[in-house]
Protein backbone atom coordinates (compact mmCIF):
# COMPACT_ATOMS: atom_id res chain seq x y z
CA UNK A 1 109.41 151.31 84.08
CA UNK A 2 107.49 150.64 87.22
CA UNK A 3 109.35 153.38 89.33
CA UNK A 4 108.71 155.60 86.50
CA UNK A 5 105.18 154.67 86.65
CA UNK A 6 105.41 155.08 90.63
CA UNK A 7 107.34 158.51 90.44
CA UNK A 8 104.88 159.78 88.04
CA UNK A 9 101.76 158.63 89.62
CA UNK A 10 102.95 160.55 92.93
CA UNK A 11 103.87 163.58 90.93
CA UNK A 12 100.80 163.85 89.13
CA UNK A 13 99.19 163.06 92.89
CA UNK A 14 100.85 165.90 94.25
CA UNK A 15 99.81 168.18 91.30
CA UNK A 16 96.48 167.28 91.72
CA UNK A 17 96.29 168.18 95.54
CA UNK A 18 97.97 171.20 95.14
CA UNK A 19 95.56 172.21 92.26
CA UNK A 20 92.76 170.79 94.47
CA UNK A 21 93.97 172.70 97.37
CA UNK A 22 94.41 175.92 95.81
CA UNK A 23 91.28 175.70 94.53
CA UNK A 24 89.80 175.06 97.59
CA UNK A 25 91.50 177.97 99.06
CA UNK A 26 89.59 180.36 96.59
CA UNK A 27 86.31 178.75 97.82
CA UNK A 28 87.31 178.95 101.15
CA UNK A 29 85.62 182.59 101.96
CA UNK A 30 82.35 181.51 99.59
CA UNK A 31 81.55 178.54 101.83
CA UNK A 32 82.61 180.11 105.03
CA UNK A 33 80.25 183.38 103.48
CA UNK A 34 77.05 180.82 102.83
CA UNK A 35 76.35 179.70 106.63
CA UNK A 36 75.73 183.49 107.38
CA UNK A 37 73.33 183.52 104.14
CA UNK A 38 71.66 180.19 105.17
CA UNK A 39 71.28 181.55 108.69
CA UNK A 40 70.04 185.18 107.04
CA UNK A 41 67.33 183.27 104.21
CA UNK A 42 66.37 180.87 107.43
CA UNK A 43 65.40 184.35 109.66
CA UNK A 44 63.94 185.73 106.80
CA UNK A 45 61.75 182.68 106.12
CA UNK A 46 60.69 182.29 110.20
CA UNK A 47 59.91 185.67 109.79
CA UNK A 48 57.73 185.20 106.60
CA UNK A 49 56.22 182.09 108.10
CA UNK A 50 55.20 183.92 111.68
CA UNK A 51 53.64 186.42 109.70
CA UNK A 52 51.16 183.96 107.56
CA UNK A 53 50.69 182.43 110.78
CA UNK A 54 48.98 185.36 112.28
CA UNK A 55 47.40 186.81 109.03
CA UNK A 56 45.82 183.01 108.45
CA UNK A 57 44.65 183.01 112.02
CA UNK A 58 43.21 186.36 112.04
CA UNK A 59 41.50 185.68 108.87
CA UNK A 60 40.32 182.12 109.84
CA UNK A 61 40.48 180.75 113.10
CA UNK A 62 39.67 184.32 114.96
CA UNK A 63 36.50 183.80 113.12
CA UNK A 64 35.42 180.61 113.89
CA UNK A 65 36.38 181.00 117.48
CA UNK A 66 33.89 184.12 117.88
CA UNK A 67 31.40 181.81 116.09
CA UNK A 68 31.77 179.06 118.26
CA UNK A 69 31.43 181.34 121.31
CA UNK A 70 28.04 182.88 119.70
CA UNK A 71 26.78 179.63 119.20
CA UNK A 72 27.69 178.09 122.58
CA UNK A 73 25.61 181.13 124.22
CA UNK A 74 22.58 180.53 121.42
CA UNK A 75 22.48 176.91 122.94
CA UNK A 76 21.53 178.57 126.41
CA UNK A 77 18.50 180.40 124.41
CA UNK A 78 21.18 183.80 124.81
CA UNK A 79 20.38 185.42 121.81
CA UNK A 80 21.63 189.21 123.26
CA UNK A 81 25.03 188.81 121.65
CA UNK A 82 25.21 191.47 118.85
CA UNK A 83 25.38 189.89 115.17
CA UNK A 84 28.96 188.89 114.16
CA UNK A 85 30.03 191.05 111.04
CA UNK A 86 32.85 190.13 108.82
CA UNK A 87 33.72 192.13 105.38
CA UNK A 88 35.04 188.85 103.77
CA UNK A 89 33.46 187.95 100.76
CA UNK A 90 34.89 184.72 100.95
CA UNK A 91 33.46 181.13 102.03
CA UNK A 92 34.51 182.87 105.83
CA UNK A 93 32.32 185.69 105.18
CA UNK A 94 29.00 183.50 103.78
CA UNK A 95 29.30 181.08 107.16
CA UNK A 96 29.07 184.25 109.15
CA UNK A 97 26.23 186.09 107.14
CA UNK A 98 24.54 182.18 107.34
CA UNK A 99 25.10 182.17 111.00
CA UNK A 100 23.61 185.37 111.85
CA UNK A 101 20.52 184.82 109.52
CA UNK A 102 19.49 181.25 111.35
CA UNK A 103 20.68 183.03 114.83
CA UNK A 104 17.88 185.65 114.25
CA UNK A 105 15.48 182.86 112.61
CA UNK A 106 16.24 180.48 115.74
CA UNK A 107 15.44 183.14 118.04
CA UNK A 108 11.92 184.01 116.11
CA UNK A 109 11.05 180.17 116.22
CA UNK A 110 11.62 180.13 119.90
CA UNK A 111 9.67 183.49 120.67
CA UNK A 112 6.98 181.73 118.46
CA UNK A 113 6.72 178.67 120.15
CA UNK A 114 7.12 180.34 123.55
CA UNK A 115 3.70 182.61 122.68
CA UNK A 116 1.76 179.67 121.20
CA UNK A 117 2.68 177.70 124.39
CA UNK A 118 1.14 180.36 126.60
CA UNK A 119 -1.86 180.92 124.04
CA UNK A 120 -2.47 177.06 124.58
CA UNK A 121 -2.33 177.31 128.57
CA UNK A 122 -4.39 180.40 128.33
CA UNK A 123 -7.32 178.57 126.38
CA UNK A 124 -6.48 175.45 128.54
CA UNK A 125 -7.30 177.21 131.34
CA UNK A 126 -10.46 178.98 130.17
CA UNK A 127 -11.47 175.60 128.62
CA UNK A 128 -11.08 174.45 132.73
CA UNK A 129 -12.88 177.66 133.59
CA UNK A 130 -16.04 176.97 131.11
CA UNK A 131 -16.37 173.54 132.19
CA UNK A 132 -16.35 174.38 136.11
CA UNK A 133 -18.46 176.73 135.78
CA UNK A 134 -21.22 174.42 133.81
CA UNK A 135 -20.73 172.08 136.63
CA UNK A 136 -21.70 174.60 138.99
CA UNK A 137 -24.89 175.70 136.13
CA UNK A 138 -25.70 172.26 136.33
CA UNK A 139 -25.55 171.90 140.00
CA UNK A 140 -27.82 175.31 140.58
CA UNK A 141 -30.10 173.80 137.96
CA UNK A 142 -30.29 170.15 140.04
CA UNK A 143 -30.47 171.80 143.27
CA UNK A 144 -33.37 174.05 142.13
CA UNK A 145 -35.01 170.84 140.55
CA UNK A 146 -34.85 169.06 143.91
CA UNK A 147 -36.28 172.77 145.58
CA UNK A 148 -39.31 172.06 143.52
C-alpha cells in the first residue's frame, strides 16, 4: 500500500509539474510582454510628471520669483520696475494685484514723507532766518539806543 501511495504521489507530482509547466509556458510571452509595458507606462508617467513640473512652476514659482525680485528692488526705495501683471484669477493672481497696489501706495508714502521732510527744513530754516534777523533788529535798535 505504501509504494502505491509513493508511486501515486510521484505520478500525480509529475502531472502537476507538467500541467504547471505548460501553463507556464502559455504565460511565458505575457510576462516577458509586461516589462516592455511597465517600462512604456513608467516613460509615459516621467513624461506626464515633467510636464506638471513645468506647468506648476510656470504657474507658481515663476511668479513668486518675479515678486521677490520686485520687492528686493522696492527695499532699495527702486520703485521704476513696471507693475507685475498676471491674468490668474486665482489666490496667485490677488497676491500680485495686492503687491502692485501697496508697491504704488509705498512709493506715495515715501514721496510724501520725503516733501514734508523738506517743507519742515524749509520752515526750519526760515524760522533760523526770522530769528537772526530780530537779533540783528534788536542789535540796530541797542546800538542806536547807546547813539543817543
Amino acid at each position: 500500500m505504501q509504494s502505491y501511495l509513493q508511486s501515486y504521489i510521484r505520478r500525480l507530482v509529475q502531472v502537476t509539474l507538467q500541467a504547471g509547466n505548460a501553463s507556464y509556458q502559455e504565460k511565458l510571452p505575457t510576462i516577458y510582454g509586461m516589462r516592455y509595458t511597465v517600462l512604456a507606462v513608467s516613460v509615459a508617467m516621467l513624461a506626464v510628471t515633467v510636464l506638471l513640473t513645468r506647468v506648476l512652476s510656470g504657474a507658481l514659482i515663476g511668479p513668486i520669483v518675479r515678486l521677490a525680485e520686485s520687492s528686493r528692488k522696492i527695499t532699495c526705495y527702486d520703485f521704476s520696475e513696471p507693475d507685475f501683471s498676471l491674468d490668474n484669477m486665482d489666490e496667485m493672481g490677488d497676491l500680485v494685484r495686492s503687491f502692485n497696489t501697496m508697491k504704488h501706495a509705498t512709493e506715495g508714502y515715501i514721496n510724501t514723507l520725503k516733501k514734508n521732510s523738506e517743507m519742515a527744513e524749509l520752515l526750519y530754516k526760515e524760522e533760523m532766518e526770522k530769528v537772526e534777523a530780530e537779533k540783528q533788529l534788536e542789535a540796530a535798535r541797542h546800538h542806536r539806543a547807546d547813539d543817543r
